[in-house]
PDB file of N, CA and C in Angstrom:
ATOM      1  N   UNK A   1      -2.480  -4.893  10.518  1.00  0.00           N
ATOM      2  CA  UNK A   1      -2.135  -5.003   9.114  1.00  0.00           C
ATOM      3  C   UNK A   1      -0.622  -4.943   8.960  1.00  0.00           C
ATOM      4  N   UNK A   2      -0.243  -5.579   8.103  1.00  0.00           N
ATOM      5  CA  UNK A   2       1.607  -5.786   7.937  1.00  0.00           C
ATOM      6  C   UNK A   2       1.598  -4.817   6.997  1.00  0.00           C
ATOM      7  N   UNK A   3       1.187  -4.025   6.113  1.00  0.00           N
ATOM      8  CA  UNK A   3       1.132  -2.668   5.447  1.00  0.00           C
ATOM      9  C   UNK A   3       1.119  -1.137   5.811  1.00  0.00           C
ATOM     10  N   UNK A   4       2.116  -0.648   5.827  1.00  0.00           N
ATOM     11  CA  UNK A   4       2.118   0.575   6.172  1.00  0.00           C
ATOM     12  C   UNK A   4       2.729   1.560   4.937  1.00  0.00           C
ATOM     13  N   UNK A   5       2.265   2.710   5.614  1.00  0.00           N
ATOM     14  CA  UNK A   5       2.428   4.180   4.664  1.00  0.00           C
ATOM     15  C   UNK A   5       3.759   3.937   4.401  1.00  0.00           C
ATOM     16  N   UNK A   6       3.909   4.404   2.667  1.00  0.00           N
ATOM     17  CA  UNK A   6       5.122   4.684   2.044  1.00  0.00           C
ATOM     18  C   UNK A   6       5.886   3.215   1.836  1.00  0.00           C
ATOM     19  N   UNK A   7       5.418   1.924   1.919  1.00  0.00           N
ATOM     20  CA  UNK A   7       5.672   1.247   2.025  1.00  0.00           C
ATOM     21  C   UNK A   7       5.496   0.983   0.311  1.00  0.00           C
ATOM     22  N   UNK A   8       6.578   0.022  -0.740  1.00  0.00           N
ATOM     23  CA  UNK A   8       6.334  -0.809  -1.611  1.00  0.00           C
ATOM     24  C   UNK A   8       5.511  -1.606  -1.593  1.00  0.00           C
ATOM     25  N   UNK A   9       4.292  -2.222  -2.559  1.00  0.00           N
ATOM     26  CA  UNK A   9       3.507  -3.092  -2.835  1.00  0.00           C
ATOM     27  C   UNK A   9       3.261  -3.427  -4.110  1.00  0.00           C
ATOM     28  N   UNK A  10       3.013  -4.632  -4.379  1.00  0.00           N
ATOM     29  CA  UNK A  10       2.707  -5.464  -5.584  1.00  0.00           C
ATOM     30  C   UNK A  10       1.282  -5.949  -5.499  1.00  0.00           C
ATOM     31  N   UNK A  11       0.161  -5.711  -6.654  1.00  0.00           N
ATOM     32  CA  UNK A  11      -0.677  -6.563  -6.570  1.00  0.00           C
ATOM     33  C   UNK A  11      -0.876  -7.958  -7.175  1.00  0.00           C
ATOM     34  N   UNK A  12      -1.253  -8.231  -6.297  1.00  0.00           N
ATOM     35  CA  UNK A  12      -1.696  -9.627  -6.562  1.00  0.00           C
ATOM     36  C   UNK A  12      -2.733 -10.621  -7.071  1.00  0.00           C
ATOM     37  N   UNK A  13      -3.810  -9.812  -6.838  1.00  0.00           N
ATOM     38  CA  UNK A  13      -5.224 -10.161  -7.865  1.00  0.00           C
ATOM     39  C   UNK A  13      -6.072  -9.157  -8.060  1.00  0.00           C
ATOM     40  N   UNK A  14      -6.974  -9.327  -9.183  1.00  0.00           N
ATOM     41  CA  UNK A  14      -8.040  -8.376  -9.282  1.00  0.00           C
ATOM     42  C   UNK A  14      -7.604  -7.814 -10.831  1.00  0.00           C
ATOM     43  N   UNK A  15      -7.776  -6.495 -11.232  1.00  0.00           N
ATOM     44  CA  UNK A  15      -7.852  -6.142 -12.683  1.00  0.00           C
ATOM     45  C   UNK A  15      -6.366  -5.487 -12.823  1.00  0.00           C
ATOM     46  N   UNK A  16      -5.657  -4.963 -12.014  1.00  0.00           N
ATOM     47  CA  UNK A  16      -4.340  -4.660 -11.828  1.00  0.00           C
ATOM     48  C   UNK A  16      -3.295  -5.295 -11.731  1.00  0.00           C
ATOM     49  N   UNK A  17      -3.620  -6.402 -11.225  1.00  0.00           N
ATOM     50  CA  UNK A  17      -2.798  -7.808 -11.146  1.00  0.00           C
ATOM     51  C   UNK A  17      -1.109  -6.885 -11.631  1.00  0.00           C
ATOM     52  N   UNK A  18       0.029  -7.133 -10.896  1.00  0.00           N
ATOM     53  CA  UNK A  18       1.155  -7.344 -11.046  1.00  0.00           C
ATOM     54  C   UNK A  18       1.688  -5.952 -11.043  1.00  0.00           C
ATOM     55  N   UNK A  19       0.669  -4.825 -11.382  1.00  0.00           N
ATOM     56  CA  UNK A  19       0.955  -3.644 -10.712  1.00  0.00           C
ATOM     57  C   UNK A  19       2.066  -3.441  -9.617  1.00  0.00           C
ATOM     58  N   UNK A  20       2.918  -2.552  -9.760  1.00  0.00           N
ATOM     59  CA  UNK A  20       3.682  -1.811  -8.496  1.00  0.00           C
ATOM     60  C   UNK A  20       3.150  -0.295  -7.917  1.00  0.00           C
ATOM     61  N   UNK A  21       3.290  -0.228  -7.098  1.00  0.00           N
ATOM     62  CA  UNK A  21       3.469   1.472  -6.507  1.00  0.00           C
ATOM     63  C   UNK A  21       3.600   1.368  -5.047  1.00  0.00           C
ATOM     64  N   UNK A  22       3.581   2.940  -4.735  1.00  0.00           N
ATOM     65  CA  UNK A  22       3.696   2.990  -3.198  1.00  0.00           C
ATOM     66  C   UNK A  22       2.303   3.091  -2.261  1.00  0.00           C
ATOM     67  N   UNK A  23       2.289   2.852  -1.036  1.00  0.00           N
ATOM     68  CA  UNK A  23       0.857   2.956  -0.604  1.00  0.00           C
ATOM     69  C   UNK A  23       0.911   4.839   0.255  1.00  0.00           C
ATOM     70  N   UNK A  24      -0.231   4.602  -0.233  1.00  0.00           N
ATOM     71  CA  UNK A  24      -0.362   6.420   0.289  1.00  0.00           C
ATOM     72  C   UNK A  24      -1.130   6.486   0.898  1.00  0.00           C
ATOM     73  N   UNK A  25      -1.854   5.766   1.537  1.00  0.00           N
ATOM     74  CA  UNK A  25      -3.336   5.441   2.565  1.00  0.00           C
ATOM     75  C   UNK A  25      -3.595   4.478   2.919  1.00  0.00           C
ATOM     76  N   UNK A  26      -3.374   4.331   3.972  1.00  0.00           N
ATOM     77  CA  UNK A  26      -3.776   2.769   5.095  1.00  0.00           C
ATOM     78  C   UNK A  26      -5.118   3.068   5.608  1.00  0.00           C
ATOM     79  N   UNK A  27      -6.146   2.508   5.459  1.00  0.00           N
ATOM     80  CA  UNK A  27      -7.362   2.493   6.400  1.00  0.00           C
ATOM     81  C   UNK A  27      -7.582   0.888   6.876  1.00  0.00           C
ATOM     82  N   UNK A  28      -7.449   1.092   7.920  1.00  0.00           N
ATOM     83  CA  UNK A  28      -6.888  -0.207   8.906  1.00  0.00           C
ATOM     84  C   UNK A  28      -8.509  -0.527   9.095  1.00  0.00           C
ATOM     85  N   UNK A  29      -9.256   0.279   9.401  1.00  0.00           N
ATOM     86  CA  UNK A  29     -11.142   0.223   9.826  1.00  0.00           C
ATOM     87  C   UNK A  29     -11.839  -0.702   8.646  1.00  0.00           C
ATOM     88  N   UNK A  30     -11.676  -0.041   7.506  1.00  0.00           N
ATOM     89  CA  UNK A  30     -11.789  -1.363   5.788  1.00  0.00           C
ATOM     90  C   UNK A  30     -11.336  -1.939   5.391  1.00  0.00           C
ATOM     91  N   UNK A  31      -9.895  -1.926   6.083  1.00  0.00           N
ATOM     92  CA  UNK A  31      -8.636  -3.041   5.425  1.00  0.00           C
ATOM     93  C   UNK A  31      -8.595  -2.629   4.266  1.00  0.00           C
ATOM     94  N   UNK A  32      -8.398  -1.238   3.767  1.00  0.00           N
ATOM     95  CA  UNK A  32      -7.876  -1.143   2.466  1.00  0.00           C
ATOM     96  C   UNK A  32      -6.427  -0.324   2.696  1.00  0.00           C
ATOM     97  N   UNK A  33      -6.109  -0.319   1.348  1.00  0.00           N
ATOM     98  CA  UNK A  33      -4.765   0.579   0.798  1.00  0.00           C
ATOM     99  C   UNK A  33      -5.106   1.423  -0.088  1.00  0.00           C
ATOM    100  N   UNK A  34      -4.854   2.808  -0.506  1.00  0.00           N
ATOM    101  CA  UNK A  34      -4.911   2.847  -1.643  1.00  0.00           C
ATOM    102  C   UNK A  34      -3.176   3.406  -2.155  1.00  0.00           C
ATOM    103  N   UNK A  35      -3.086   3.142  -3.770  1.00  0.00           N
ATOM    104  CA  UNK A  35      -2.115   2.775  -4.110  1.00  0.00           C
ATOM    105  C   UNK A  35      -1.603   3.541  -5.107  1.00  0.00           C
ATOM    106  N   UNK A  36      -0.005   4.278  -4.823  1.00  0.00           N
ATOM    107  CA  UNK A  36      -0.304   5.107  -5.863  1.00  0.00           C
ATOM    108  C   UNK A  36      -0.074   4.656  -7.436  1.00  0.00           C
ATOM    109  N   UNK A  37      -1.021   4.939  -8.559  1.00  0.00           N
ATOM    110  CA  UNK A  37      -1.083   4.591  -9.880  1.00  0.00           C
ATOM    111  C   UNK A  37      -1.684   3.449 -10.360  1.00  0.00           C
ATOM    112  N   UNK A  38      -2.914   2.884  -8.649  1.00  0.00           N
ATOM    113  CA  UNK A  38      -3.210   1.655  -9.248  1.00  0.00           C
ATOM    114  C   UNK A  38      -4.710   1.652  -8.821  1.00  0.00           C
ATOM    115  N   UNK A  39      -5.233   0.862  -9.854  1.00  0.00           N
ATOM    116  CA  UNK A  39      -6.633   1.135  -9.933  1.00  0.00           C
ATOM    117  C   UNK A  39      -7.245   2.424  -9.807  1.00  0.00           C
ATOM    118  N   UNK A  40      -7.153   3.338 -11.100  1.00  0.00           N
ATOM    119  CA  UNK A  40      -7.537   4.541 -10.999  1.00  0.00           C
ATOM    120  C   UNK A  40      -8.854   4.835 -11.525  1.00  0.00           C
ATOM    121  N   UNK A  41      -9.557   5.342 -11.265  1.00  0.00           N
ATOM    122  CA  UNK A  41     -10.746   5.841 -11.631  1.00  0.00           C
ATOM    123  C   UNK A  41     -11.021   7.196 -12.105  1.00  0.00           C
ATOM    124  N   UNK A  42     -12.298   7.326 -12.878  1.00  0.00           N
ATOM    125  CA  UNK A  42     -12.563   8.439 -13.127  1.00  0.00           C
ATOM    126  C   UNK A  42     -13.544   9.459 -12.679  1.00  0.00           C
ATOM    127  N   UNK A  43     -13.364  10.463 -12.605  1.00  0.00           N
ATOM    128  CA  UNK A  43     -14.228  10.952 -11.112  1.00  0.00           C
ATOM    129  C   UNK A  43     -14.525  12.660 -12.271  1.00  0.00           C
ATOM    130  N   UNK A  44     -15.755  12.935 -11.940  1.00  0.00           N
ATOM    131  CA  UNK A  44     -16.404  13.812 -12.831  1.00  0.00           C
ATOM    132  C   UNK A  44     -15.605  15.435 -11.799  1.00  0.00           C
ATOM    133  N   UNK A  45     -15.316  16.204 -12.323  1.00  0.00           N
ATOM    134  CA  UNK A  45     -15.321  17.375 -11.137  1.00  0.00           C
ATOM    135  C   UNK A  45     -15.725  18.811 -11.008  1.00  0.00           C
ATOM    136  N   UNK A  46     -16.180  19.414 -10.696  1.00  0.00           N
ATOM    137  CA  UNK A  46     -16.982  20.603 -10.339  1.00  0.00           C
ATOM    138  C   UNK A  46     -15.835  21.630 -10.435  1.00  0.00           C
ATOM    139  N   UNK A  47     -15.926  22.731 -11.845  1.00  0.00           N
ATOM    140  CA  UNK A  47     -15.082  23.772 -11.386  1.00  0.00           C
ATOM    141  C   UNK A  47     -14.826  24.554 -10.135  1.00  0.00           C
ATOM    142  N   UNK A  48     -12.919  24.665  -9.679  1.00  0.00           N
ATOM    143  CA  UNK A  48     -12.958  25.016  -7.983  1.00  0.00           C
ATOM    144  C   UNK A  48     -11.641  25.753  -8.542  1.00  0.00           C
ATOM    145  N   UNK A  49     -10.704  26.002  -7.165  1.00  0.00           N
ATOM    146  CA  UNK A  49     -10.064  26.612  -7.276  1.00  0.00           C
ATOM    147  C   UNK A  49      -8.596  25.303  -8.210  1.00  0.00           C
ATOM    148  N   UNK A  50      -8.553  24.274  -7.389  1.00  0.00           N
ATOM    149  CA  UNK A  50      -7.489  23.354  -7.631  1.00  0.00           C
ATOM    150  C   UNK A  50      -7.883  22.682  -8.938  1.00  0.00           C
ATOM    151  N   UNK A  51      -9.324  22.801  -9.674  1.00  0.00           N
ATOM    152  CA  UNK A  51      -9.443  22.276 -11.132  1.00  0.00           C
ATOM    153  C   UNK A  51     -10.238  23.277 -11.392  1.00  0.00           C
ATOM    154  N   UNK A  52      -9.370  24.482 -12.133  1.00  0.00           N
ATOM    155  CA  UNK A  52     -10.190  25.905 -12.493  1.00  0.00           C
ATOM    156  C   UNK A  52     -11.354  25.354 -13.868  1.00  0.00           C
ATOM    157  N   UNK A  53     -10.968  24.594 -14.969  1.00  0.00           N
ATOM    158  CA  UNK A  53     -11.588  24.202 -15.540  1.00  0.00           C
ATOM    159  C   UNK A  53     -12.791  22.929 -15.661  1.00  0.00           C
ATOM    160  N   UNK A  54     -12.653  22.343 -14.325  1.00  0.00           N
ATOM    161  CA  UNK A  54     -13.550  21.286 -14.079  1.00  0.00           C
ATOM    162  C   UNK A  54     -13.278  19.798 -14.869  1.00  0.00           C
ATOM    163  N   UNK A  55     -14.373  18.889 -15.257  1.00  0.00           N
ATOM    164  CA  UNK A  55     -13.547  17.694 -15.900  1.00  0.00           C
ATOM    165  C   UNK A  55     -13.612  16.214 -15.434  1.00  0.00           C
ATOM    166  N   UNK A  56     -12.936  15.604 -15.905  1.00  0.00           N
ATOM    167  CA  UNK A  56     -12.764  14.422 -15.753  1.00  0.00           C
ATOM    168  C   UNK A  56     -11.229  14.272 -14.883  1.00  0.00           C
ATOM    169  N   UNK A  57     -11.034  13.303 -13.704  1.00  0.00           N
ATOM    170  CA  UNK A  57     -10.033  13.483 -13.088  1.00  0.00           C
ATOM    171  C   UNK A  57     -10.069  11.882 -13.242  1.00  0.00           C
ATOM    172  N   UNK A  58      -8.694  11.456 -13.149  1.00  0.00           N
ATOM    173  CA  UNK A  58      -8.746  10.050 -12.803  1.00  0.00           C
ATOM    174  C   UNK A  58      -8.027  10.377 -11.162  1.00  0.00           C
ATOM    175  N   UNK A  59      -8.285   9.291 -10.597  1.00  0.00           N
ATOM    176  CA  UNK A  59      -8.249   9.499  -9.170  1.00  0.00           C
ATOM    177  C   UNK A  59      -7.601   7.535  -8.929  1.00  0.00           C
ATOM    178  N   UNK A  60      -7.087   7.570  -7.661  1.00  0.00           N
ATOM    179  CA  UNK A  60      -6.573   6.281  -7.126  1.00  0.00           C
ATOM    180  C   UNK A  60      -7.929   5.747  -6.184  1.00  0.00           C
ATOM    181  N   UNK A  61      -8.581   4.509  -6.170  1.00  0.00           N
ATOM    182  CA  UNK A  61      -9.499   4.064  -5.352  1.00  0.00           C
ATOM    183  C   UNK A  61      -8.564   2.916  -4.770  1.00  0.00           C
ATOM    184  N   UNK A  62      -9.404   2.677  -3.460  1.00  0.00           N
ATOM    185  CA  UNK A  62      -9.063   1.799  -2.192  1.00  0.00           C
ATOM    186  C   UNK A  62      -8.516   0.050  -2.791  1.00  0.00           C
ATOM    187  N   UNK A  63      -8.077  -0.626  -2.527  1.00  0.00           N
ATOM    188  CA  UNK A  63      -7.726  -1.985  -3.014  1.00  0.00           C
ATOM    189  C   UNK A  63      -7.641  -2.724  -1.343  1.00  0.00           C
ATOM    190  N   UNK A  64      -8.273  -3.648  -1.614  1.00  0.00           N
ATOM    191  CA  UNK A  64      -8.257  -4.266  -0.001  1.00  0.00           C
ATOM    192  C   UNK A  64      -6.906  -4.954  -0.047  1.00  0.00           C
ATOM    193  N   UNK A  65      -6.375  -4.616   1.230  1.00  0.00           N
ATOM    194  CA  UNK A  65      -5.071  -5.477   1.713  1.00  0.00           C
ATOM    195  C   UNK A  65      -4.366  -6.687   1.416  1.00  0.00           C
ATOM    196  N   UNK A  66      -5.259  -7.780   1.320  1.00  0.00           N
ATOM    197  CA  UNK A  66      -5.181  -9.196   0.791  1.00  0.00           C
ATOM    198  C   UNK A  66      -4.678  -9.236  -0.390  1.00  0.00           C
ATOM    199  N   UNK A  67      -5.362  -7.760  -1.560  1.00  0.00           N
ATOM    200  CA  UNK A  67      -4.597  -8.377  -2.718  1.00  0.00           C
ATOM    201  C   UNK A  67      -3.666  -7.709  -3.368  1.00  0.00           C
ATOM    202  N   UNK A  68      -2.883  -7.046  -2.408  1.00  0.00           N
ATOM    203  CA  UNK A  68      -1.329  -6.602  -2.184  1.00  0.00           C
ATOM    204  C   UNK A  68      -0.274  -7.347  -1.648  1.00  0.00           C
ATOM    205  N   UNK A  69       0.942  -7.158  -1.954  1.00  0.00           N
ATOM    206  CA  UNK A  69       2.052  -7.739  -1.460  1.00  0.00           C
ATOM    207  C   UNK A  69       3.033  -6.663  -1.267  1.00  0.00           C
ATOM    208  N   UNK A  70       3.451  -7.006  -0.290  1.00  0.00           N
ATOM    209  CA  UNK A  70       4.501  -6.311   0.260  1.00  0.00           C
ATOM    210  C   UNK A  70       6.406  -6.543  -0.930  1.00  0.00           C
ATOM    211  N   UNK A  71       6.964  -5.686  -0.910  1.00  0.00           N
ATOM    212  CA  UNK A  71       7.869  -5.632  -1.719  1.00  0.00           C
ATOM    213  C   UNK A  71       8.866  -5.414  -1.307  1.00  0.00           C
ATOM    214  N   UNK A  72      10.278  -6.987  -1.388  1.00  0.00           N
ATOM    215  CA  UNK A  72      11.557  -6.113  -0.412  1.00  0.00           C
ATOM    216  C   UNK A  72      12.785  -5.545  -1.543  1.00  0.00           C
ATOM    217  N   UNK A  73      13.891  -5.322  -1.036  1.00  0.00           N
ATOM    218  CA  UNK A  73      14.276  -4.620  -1.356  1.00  0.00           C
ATOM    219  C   UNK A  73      15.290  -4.538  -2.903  1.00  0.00           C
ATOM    220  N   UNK A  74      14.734  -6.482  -2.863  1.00  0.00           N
ATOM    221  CA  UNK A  74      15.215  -6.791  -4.597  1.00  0.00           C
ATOM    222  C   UNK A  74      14.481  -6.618  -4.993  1.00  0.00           C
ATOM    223  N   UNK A  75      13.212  -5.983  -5.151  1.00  0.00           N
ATOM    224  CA  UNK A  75      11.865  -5.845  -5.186  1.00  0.00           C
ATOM    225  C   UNK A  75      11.260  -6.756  -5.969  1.00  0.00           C
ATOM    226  N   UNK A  76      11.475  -8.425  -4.664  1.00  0.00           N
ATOM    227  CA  UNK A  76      10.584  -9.271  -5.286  1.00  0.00           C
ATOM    228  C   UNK A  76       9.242  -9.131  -3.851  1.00  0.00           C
ATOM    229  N   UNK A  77       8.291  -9.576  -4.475  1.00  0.00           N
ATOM    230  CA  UNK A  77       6.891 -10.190  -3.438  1.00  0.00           C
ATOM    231  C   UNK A  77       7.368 -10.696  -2.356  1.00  0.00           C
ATOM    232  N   UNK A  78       6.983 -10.209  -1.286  1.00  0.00           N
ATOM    233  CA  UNK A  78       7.186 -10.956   0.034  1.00  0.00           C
ATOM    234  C   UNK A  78       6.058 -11.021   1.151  1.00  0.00           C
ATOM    235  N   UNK A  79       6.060 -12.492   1.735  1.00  0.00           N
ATOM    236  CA  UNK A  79       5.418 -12.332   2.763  1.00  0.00           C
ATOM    237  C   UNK A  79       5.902 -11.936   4.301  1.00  0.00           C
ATOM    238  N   UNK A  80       5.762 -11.177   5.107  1.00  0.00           N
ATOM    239  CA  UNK A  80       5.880 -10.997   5.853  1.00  0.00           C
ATOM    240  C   UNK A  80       6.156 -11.383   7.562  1.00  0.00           C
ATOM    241  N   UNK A  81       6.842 -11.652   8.130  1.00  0.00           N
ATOM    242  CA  UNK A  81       6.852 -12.094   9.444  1.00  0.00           C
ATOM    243  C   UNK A  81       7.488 -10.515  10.467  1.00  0.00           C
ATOM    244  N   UNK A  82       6.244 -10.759  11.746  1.00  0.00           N
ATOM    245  CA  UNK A  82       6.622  -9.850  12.561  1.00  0.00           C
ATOM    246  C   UNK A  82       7.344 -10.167  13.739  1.00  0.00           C
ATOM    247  N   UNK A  83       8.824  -9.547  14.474  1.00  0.00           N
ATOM    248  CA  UNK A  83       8.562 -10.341  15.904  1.00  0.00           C
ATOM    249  C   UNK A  83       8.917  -9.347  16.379  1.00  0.00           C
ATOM    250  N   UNK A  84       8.884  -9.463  18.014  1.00  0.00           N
ATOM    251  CA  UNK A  84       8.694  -8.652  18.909  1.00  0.00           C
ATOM    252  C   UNK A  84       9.762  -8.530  19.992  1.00  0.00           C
ATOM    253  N   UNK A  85      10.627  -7.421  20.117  1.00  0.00           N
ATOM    254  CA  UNK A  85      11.769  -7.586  21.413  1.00  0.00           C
ATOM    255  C   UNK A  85      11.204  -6.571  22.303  1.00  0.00           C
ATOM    256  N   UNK A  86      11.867  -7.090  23.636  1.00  0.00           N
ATOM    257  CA  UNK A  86      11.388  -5.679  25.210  1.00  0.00           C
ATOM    258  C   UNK A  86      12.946  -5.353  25.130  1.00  0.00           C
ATOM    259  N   UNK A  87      13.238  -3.963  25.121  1.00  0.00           N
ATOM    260  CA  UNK A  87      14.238  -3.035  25.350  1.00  0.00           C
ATOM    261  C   UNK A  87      13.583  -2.000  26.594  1.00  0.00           C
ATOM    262  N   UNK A  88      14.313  -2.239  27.635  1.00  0.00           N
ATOM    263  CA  UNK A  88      14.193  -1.354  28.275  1.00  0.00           C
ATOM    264  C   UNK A  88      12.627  -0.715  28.695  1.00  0.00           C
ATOM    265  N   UNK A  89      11.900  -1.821  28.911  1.00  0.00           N
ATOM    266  CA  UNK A  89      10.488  -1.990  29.021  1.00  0.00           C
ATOM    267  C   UNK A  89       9.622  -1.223  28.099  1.00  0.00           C
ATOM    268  N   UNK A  90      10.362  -1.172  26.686  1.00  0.00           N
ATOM    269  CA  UNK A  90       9.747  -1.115  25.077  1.00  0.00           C
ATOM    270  C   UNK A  90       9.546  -2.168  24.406  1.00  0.00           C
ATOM    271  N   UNK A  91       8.037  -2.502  23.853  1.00  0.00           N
ATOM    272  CA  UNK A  91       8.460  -3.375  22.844  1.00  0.00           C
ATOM    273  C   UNK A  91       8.314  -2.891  21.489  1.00  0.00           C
ATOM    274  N   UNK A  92       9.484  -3.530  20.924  1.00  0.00           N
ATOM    275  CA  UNK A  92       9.572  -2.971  19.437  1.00  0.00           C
ATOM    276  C   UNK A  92       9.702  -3.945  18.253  1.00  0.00           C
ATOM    277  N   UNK A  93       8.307  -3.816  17.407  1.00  0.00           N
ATOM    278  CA  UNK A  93       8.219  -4.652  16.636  1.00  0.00           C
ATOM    279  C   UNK A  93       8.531  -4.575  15.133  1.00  0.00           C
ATOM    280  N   UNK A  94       9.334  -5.082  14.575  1.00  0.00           N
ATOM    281  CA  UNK A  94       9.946  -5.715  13.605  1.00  0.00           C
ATOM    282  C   UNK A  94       9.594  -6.183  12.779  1.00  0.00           C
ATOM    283  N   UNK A  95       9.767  -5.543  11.185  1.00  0.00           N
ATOM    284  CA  UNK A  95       8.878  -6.231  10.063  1.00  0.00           C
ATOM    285  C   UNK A  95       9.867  -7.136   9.707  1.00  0.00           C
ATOM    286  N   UNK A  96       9.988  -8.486   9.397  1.00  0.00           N
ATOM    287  CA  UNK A  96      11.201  -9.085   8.837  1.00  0.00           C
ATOM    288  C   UNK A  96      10.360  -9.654   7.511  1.00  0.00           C
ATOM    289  N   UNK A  97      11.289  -9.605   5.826  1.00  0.00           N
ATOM    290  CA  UNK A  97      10.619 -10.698   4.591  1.00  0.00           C
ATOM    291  C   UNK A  97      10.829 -11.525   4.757  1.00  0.00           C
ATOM    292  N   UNK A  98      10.023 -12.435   4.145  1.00  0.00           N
ATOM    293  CA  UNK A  98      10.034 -14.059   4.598  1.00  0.00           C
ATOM    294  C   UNK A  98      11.401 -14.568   3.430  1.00  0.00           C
ATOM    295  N   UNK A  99      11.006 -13.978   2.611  1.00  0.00           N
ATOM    296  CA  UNK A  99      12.004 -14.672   1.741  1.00  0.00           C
ATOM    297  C   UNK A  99      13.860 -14.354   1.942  1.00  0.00           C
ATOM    298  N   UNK A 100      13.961 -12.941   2.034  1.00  0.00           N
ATOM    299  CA  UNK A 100      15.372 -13.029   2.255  1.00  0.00           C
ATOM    300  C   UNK A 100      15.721 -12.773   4.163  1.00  0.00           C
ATOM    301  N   UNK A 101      14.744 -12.837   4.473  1.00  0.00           N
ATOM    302  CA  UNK A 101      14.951 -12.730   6.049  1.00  0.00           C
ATOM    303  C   UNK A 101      15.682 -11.227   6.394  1.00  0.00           C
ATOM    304  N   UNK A 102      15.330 -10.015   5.994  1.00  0.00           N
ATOM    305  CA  UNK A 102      15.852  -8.841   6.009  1.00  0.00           C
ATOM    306  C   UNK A 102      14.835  -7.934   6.418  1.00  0.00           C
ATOM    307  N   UNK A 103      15.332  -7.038   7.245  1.00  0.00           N
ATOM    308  CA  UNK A 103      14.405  -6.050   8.226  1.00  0.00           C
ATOM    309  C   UNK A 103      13.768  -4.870   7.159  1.00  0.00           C
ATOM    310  N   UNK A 104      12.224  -4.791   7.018  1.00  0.00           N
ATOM    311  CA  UNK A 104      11.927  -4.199   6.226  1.00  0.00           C
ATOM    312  C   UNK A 104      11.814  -3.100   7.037  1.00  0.00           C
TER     313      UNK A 104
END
């Protein structure tokens, strides 16, 4: 996945459409993200210690990968290109944006 933690993203389709935030969860196994402030839900909750009064919580749910975009640092939409150098029998791979050609 070209998405990683703490990373900027834009969505791109679905009910959020054009949304920004940061990603706070990569699950690489579902190909999702979830995102913070986007597509939130509401989730019933059981008085505990961290919601003494119980309630209604809105909560962030998963958004699959595809309909995110990565965000550079003019923070327009970008697609992504990866490449790969050997240093010293490391290889170290490289997010570059497609659009301004700058190392994300």
């Amino acid at each position: 996945m070209h998405i990683k933690k703490g990373d900027t993203v834009k969505v791109i389709a679905g009910n959020n459409k054009g949304d920004v935030g940061r990603v706070l969860v990569v699950n690489p196994t579902k190909m999702t993200v979830l995102v913070e402030g986007v597509n939130l839900r509401s989730k019933a909750v059981r008085p505990s210690q961290k919601h003494p009064n119980g309630g209604i919580v809105k909560q962030e749910a998963p958004v699959h990968y595809s309909n995110v975009m990565l965000v550079d640092k003019q923070g327009k939409p970008t697609r992504v290109r990866t490449t790969r150098k050997v240093d010293n029998n490391k290889t170290v791979v490289r997010r570059i944006a497609v659009t301004t050609g700058e190392e994300l």
